[in-house]
N, C-alpha and C. Protein backbone atom coordinates (compact mmCIF):
# COMPACT_ATOMS: atom_id res chain seq x y z
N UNK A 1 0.85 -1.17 0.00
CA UNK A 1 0.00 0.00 0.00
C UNK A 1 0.89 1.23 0.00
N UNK A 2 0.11 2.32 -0.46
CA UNK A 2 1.14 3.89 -0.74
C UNK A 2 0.87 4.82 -0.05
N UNK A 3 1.47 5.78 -0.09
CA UNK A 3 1.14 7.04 0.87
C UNK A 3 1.99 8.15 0.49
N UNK A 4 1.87 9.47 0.35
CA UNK A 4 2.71 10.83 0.28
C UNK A 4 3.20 10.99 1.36
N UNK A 5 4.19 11.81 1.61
CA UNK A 5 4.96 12.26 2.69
C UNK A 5 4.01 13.65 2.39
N UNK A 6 4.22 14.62 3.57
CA UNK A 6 4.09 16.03 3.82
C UNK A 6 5.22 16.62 4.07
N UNK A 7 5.42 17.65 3.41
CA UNK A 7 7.01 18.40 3.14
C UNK A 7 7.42 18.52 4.34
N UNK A 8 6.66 19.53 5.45
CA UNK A 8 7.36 19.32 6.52
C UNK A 8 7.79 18.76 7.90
N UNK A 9 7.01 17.41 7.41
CA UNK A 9 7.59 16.45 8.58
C UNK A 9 8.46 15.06 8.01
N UNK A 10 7.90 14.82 6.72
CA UNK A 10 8.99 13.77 6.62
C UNK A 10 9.31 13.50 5.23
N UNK A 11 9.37 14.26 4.42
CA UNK A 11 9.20 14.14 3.02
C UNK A 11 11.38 14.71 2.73
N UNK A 12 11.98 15.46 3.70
CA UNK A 12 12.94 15.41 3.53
C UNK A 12 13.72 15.56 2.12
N UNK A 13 12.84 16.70 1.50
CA UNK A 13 13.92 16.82 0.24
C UNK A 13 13.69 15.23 -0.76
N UNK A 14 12.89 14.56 -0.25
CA UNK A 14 12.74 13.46 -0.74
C UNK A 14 13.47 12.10 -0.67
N UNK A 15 14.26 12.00 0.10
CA UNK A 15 14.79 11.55 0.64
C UNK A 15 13.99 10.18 1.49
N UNK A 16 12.28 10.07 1.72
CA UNK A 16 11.57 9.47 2.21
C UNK A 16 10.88 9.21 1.14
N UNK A 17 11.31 9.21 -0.19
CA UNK A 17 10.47 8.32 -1.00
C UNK A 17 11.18 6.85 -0.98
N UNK A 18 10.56 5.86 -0.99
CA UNK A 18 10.92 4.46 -0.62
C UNK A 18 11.16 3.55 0.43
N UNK A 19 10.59 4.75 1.65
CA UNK A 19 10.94 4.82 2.79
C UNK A 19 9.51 3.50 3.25
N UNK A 20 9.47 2.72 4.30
CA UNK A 20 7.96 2.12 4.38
C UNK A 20 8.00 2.75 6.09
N UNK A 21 6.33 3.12 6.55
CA UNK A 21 6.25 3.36 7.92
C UNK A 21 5.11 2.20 7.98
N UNK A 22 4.96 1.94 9.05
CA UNK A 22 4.13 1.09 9.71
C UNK A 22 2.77 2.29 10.33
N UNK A 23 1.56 2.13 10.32
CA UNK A 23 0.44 3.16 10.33
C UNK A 23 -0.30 2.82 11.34
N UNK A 24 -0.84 3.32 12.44
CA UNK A 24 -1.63 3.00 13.23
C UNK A 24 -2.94 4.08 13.62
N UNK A 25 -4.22 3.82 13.52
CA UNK A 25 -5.03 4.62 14.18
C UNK A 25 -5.37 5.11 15.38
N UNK A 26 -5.00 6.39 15.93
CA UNK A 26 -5.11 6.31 17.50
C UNK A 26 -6.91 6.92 18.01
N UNK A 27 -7.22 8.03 16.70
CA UNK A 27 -8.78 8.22 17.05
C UNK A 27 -8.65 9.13 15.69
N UNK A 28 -10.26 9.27 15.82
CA UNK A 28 -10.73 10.67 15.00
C UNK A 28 -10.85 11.70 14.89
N UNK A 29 -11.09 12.56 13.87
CA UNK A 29 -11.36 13.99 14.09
C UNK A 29 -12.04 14.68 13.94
N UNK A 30 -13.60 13.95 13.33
CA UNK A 30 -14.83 14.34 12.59
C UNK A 30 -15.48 14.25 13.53
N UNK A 31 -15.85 13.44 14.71
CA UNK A 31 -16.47 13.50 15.33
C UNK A 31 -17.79 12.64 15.05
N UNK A 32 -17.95 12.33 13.80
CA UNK A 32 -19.00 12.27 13.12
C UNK A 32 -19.37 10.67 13.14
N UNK A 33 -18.09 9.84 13.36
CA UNK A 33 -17.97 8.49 12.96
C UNK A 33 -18.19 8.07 14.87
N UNK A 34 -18.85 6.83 15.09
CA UNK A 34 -18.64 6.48 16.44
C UNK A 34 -17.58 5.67 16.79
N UNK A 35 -16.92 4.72 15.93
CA UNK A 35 -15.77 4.28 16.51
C UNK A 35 -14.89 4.36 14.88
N UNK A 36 -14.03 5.36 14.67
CA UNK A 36 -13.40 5.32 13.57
C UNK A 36 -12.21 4.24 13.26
N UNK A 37 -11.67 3.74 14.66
CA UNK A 37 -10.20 3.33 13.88
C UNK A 37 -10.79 1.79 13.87
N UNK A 38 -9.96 0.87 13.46
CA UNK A 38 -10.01 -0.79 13.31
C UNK A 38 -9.26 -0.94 14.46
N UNK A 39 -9.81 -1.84 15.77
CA UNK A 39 -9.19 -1.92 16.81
C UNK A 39 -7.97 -2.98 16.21
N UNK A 40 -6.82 -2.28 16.91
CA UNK A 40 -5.41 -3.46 16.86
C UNK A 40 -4.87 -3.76 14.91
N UNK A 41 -5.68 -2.77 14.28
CA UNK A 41 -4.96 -2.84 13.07
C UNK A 41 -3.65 -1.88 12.68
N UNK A 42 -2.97 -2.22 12.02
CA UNK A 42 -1.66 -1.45 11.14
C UNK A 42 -1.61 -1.60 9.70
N UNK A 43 -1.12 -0.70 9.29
CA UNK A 43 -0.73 -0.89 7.76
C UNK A 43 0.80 -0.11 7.67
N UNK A 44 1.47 -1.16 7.09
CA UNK A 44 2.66 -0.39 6.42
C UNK A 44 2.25 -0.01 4.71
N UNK A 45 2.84 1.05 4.80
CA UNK A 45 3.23 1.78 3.31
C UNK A 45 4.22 2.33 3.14
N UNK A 46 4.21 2.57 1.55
CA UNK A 46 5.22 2.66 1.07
C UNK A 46 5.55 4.36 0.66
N UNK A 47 6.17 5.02 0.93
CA UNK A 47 6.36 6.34 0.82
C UNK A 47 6.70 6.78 -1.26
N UNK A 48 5.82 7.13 -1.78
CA UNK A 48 5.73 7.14 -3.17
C UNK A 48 5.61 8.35 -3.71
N UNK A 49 5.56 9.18 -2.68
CA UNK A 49 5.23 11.08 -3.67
C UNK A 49 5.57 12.03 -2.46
N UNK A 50 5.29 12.87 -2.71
CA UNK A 50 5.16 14.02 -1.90
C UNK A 50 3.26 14.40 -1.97
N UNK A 51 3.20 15.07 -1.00
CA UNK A 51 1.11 15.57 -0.93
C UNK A 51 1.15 16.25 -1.45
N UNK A 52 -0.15 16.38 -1.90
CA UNK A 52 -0.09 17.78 -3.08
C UNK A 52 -0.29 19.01 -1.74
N UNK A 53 -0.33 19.94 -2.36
CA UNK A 53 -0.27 21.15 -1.44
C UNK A 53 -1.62 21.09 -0.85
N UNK A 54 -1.62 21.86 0.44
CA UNK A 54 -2.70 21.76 1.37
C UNK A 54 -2.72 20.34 2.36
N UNK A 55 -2.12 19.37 2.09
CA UNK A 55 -1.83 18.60 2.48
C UNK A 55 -1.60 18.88 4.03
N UNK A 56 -2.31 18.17 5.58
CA UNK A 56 -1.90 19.06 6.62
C UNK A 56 -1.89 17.62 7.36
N UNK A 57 -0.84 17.70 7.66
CA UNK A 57 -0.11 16.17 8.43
C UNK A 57 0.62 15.56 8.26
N UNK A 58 1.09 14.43 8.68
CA UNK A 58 2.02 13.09 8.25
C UNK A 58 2.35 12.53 6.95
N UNK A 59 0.68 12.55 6.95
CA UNK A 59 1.28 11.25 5.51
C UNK A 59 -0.35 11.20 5.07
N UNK A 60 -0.26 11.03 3.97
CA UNK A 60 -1.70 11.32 3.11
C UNK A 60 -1.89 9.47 2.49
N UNK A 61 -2.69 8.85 2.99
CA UNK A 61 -2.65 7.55 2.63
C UNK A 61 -3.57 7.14 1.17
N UNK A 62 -3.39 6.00 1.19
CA UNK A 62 -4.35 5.71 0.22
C UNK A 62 -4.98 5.25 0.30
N UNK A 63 -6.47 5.38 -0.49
CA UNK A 63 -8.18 4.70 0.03
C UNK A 63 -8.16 3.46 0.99
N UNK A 64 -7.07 2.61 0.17
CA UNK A 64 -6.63 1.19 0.50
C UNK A 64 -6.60 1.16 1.83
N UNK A 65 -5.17 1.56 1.98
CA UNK A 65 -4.73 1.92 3.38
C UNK A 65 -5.15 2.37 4.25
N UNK A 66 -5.97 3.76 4.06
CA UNK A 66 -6.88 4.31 4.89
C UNK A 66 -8.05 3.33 5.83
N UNK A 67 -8.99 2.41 4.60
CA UNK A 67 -9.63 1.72 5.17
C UNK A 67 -9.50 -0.08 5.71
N UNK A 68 -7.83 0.34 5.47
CA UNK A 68 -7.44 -1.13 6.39
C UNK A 68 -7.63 -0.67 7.91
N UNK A 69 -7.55 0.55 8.00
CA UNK A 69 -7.08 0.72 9.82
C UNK A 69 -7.52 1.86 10.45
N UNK A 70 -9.22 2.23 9.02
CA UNK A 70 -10.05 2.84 9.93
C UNK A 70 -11.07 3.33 8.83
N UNK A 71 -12.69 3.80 9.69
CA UNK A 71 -13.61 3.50 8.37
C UNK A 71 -13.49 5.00 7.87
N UNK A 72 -13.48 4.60 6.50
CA UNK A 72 -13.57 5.70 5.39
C UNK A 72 -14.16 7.21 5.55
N UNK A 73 -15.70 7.00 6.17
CA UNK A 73 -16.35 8.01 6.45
C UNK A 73 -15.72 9.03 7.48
N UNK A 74 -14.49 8.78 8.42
CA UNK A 74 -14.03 9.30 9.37
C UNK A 74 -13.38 10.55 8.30
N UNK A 75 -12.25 9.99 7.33
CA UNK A 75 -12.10 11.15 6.87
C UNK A 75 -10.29 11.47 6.74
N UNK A 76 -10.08 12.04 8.59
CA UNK A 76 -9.59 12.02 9.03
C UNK A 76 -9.23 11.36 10.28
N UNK A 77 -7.67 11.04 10.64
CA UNK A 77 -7.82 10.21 11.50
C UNK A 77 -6.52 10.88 12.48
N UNK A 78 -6.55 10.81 13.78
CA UNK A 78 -4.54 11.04 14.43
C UNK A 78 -4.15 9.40 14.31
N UNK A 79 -2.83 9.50 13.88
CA UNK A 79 -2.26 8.34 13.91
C UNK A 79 -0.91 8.23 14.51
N UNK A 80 -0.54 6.76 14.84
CA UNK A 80 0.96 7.10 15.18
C UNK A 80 1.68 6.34 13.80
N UNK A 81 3.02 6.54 13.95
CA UNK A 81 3.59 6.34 12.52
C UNK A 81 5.21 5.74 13.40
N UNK A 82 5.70 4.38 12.54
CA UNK A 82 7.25 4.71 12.67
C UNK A 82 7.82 3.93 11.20
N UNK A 83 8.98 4.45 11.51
CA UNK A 83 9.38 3.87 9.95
C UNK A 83 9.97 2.31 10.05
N UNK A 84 9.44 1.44 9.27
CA UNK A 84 9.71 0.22 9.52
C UNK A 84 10.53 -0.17 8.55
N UNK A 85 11.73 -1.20 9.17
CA UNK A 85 12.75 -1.49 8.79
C UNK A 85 12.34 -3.36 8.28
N UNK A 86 12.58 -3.47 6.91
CA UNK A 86 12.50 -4.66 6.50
C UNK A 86 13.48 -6.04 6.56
N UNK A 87 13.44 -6.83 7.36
CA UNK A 87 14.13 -7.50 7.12
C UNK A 87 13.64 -8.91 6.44
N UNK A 88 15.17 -9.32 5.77
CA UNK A 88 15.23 -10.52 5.41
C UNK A 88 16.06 -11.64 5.35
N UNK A 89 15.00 -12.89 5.35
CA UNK A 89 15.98 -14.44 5.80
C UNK A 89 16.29 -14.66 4.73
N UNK A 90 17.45 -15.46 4.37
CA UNK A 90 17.39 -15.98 3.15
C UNK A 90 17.65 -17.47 3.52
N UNK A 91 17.10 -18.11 2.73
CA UNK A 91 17.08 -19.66 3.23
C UNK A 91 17.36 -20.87 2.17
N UNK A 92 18.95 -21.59 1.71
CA UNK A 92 19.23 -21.83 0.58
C UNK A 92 18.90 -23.42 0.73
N UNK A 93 18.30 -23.88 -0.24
CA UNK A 93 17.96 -25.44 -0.42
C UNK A 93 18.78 -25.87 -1.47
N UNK A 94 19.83 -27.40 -0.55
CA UNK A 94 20.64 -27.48 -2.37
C UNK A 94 20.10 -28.78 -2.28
N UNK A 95 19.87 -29.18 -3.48
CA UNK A 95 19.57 -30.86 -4.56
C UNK A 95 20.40 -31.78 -3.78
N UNK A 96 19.24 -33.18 -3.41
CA UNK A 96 20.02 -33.97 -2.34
C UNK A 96 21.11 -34.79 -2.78
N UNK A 97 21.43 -34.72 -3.99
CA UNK A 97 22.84 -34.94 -4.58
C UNK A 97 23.89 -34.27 -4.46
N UNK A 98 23.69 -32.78 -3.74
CA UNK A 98 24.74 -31.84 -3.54
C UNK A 98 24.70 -32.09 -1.88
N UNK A 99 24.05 -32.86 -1.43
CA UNK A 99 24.17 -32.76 0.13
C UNK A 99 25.29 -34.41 0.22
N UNK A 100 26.54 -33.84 1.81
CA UNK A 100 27.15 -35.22 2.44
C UNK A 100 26.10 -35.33 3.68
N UNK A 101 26.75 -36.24 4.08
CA UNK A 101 26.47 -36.75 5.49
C UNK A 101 28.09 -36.88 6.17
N UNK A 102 27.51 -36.13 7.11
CA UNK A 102 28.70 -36.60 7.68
C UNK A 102 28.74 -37.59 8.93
N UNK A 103 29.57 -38.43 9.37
CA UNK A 103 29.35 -39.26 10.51
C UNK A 103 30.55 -38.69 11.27
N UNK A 104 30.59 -38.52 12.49
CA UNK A 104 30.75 -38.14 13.25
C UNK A 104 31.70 -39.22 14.69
């Protein structure tokens, strides 16, 4: 899933495009919705643009994203954000003709 940075908190000259944060809903701001966020959900995204102007916050998500981890109609949401670091296993399988045994 994608999301814009906002120039002045983390968009960094751009520098936070490719960046992924992990997304969490903490409440709403409309008032309008009775329980806006998805209890115990997250979404990571992927940092892909800058917001267009007027843009006023963190990170401008996408429909997607938005309504993984809170309902649509809210609008707006406060969230917490950190930038998540990917890791990976790599795990090599060789052909049991390339494997010894060893005895011991």
């Amino acid at each position: 899933m994608v999301a814009a940075a906002d120039e002045d908190t983390l968009w960094d000259g751009g520098n936070a495009c490719g960046k992924r944060y992990r997304v969490k809903c903490l409440r709403g701001t409309n008032k309008g919705v009775e329980v806006p966020c998805k209890a115990g959900r997250t979404v990571t995204v992927k940092i892909v643009d800058l917001c267009p102007s007027g843009c006023r916050g963190n990170i401008d998500l996408s429909a997607e994203a938005f309504k993984h981890i809170a309902d649509p109609d809210e609008g707006k949401i406060v969230i917490s954000l950190e930038e998540y670091a990917q890791r990976y296993i790599l795990i090599v399988f060789f052909p049991p003709t390339q494997m010894r045994i060893l005895n011991g």
